[in-house]
N, C-alpha and C. Protein backbone atom coordinates (compact mmCIF):
# COMPACT_ATOMS: atom_id res chain seq x y z
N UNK A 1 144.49 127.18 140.24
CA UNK A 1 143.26 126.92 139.51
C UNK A 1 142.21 126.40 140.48
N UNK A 2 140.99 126.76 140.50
CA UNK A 2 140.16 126.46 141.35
C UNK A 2 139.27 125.52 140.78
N UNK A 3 138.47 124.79 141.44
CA UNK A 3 137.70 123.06 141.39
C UNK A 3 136.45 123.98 141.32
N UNK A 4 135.94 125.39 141.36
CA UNK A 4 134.72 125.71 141.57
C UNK A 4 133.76 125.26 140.57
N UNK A 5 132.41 124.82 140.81
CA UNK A 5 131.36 124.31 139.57
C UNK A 5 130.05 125.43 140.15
N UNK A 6 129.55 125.22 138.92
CA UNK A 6 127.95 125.89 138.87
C UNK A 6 127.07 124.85 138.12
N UNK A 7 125.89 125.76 138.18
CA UNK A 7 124.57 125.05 137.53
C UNK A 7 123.73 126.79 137.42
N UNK A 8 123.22 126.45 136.57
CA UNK A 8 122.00 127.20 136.41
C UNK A 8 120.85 126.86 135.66
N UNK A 9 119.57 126.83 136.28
CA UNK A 9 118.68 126.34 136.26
C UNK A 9 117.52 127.58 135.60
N UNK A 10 117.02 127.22 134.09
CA UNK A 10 116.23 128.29 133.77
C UNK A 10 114.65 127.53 133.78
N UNK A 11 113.82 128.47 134.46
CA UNK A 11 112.27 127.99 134.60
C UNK A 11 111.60 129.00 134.13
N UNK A 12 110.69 127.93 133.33
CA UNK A 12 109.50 128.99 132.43
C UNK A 12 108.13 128.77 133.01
N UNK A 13 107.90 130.13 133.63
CA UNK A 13 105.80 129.68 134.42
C UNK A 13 105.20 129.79 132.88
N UNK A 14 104.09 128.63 134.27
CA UNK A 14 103.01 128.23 133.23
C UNK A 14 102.11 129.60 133.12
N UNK A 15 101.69 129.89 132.50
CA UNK A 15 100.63 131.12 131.92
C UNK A 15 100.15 131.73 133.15
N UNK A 16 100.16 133.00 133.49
CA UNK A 16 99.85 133.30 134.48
C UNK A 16 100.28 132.91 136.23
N UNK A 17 101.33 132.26 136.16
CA UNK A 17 101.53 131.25 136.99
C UNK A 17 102.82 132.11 137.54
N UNK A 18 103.56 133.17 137.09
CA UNK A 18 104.93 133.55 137.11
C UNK A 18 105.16 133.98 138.87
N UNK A 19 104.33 134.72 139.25
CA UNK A 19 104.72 135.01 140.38
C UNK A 19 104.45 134.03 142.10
N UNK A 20 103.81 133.21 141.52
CA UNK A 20 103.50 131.66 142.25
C UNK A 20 104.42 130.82 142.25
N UNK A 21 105.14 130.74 140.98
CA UNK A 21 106.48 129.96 141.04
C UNK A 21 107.47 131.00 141.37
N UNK A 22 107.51 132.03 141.23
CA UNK A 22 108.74 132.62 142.12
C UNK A 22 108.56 132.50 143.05
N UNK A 23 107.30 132.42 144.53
CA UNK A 23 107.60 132.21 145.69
C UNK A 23 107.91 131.01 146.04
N UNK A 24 107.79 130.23 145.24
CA UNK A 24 108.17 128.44 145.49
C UNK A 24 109.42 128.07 145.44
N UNK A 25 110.33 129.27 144.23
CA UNK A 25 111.54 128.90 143.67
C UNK A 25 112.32 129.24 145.11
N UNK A 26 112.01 130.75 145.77
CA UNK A 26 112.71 131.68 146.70
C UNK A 26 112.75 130.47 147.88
N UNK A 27 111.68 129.83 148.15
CA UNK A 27 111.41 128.99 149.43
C UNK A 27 112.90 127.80 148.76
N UNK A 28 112.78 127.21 147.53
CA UNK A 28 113.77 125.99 147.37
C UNK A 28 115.83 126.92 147.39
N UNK A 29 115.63 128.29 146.86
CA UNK A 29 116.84 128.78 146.80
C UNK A 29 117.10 129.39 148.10
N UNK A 30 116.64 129.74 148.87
CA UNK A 30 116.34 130.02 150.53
C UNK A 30 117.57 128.86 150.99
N UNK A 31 117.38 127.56 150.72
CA UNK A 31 118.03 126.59 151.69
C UNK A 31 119.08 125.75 151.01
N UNK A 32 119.44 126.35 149.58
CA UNK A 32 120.19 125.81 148.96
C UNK A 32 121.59 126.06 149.63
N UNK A 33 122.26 127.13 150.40
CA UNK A 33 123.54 127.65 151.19
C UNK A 33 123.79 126.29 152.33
N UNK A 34 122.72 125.42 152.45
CA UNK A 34 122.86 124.85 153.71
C UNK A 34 123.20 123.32 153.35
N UNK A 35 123.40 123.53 151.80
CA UNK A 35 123.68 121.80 151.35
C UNK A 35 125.31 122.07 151.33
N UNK A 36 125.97 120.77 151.54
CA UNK A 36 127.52 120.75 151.38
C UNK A 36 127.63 120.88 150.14
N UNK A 37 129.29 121.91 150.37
CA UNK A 37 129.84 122.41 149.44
C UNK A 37 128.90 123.38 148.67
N UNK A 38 127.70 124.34 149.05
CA UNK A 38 127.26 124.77 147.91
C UNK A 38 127.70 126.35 148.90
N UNK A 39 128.14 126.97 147.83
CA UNK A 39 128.75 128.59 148.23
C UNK A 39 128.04 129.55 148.21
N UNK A 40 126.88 130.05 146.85
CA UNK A 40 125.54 130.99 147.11
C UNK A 40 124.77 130.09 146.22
N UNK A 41 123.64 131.05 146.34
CA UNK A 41 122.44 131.06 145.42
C UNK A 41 121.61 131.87 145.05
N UNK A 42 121.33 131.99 144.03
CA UNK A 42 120.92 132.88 143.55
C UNK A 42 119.19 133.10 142.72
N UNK A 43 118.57 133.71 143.13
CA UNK A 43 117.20 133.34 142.25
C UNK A 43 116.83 135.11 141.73
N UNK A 44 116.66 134.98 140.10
CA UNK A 44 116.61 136.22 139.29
C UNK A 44 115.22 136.09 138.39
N UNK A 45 114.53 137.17 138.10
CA UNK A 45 113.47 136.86 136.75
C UNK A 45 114.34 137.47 135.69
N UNK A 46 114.12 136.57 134.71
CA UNK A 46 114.71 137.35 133.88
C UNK A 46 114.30 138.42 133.12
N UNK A 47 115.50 139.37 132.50
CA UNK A 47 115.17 140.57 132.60
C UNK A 47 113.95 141.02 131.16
N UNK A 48 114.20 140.03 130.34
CA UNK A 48 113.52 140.09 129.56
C UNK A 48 112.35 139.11 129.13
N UNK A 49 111.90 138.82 130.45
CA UNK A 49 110.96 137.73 129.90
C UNK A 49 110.31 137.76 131.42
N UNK A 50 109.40 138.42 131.98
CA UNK A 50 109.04 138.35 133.66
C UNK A 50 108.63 136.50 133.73
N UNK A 51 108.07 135.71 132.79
CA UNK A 51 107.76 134.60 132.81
C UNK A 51 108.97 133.52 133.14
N UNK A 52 110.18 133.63 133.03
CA UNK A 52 111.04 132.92 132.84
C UNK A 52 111.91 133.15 134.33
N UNK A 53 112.29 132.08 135.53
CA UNK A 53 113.23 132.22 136.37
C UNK A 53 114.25 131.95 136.13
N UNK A 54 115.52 132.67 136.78
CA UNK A 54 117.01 131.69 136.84
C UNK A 54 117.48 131.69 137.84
N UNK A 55 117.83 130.28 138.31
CA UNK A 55 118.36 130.08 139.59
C UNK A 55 120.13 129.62 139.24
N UNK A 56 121.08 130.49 139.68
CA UNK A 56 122.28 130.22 139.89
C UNK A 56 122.88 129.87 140.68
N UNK A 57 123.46 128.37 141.10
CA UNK A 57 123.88 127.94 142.54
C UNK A 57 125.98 127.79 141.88
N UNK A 58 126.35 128.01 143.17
CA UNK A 58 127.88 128.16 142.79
C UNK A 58 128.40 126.78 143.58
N UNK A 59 129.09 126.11 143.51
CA UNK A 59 129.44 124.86 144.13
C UNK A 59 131.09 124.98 144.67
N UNK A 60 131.58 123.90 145.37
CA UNK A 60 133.01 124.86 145.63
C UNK A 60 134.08 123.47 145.34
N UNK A 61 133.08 122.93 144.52
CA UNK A 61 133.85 121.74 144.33
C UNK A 61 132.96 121.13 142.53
N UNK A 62 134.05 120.24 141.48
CA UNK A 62 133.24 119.73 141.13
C UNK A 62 132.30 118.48 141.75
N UNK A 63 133.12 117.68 142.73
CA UNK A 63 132.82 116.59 143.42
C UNK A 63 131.06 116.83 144.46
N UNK A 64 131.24 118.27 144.86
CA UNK A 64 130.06 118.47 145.76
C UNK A 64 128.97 118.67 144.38
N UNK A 65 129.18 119.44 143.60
CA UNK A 65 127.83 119.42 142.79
C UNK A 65 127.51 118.29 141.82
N UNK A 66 128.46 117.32 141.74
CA UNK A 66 128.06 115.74 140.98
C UNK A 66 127.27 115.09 142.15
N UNK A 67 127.83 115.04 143.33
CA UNK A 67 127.15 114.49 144.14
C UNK A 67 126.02 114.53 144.98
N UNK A 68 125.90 116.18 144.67
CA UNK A 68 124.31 117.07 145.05
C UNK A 68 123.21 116.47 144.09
N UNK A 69 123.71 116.41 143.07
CA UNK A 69 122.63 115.79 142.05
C UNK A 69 122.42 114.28 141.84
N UNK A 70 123.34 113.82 142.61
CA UNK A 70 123.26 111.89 142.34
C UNK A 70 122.37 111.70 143.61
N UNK A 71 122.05 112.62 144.50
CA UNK A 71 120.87 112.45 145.61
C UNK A 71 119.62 112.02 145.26
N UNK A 72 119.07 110.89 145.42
CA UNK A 72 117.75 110.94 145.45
C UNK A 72 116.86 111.66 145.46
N UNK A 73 117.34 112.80 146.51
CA UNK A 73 115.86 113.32 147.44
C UNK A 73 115.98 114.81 147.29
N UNK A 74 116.13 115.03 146.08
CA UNK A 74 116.58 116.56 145.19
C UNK A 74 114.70 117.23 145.03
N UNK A 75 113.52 116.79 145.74
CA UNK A 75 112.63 117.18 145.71
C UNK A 75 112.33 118.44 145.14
N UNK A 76 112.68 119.63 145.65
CA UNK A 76 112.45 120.84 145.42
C UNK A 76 112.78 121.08 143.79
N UNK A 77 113.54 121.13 143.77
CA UNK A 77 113.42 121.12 141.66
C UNK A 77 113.34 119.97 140.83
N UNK A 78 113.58 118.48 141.71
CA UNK A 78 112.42 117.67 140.71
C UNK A 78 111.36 117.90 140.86
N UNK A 79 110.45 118.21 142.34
CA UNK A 79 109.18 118.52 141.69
C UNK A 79 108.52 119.48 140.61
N UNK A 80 109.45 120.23 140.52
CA UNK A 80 109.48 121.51 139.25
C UNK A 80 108.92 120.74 138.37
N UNK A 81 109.15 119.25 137.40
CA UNK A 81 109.23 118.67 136.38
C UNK A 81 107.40 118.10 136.65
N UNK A 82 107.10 117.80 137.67
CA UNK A 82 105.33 117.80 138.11
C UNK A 82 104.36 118.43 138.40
N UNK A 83 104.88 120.11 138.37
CA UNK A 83 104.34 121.25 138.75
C UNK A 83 103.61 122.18 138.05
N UNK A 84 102.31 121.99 138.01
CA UNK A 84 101.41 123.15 136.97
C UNK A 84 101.78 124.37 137.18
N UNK A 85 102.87 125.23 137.59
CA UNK A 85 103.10 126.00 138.01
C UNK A 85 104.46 126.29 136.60
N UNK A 86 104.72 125.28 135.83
CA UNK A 86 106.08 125.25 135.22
C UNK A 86 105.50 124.56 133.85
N UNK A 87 106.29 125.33 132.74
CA UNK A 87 106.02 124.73 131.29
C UNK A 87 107.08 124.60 130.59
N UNK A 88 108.12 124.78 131.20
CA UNK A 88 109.59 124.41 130.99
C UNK A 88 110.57 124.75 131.67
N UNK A 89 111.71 123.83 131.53
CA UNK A 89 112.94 123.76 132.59
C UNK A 89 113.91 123.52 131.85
N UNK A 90 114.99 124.33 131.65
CA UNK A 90 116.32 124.10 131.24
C UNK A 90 117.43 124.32 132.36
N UNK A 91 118.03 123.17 132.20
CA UNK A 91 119.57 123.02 133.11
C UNK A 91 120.87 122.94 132.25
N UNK A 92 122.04 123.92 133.11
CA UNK A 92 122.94 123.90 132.44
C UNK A 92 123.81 123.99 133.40
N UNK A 93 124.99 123.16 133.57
CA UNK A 93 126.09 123.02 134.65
C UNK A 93 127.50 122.80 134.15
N UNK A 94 128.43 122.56 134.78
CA UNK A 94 129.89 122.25 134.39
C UNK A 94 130.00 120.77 134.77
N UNK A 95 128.90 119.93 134.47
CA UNK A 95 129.09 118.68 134.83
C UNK A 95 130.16 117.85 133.49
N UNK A 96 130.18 118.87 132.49
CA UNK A 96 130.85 117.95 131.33
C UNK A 96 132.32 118.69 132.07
N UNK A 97 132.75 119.56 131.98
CA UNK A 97 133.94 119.75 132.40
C UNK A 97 134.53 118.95 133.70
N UNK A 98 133.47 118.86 134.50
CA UNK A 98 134.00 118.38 135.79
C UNK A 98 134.32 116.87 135.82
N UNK A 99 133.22 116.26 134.58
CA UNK A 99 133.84 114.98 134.14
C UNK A 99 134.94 114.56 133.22
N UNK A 100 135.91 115.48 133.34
CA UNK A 100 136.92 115.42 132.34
C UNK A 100 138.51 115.12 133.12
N UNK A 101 138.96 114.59 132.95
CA UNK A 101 140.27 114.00 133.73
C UNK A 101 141.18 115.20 133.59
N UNK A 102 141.59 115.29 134.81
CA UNK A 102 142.96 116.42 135.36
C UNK A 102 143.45 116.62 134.16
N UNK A 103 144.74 115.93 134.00
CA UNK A 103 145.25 115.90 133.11
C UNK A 103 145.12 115.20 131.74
N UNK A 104 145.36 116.36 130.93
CA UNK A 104 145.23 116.27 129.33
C UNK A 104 146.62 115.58 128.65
């Protein structure tokens, strides 16, 4: 059984804004391979909505992606949350599973 975790991160541009935040997203998913423990990354529009990004990062641990996010200095997609460029952000990860004890 493998420890692998994810996240995926869905971003909605602000009005007109869609292809401005995709070059911002590409620049933050560009350097996501180079944080510990993170395995790819991935940045998609979605297919039915050109307004809407998804960024899929794969982790190779639950321990590396609890601890990617207990960082302070997670700049690049907290600033997402200050960015006229963005009118919504949904996150979704295996942080509930990964907080769940080995054994049942």
């Amino acid at each position: 059984m493998t420890d692998e975790a994810s996240n995926t991160v869905r971003i909605h541009a602000a009005h007109g804004r869609s292809d401005e935040l995709g070059e911002y997203l590409a620049s933050i998913v560009r350097n996501l391979p180079s944080l510990p423990g993170c395995l790819n990354s991935t940045l998609n529009r979605d297919e039915s909505d050109n307004d809407v990004w998804v960024i899929d990062v794969r982790w190779d641990s639950c321990q590396a992606m609890t601890e990617h996010f207990a960082q302070p200095s997670n700049e690049g997609l907290n600033g997402l949350l200050n960015n006229s460029l963005v009118r919504h952000v949904a996150f979704e990860s295996d942080i509930e599973r990964c907080n769940l004890p080995e054994a049942r």
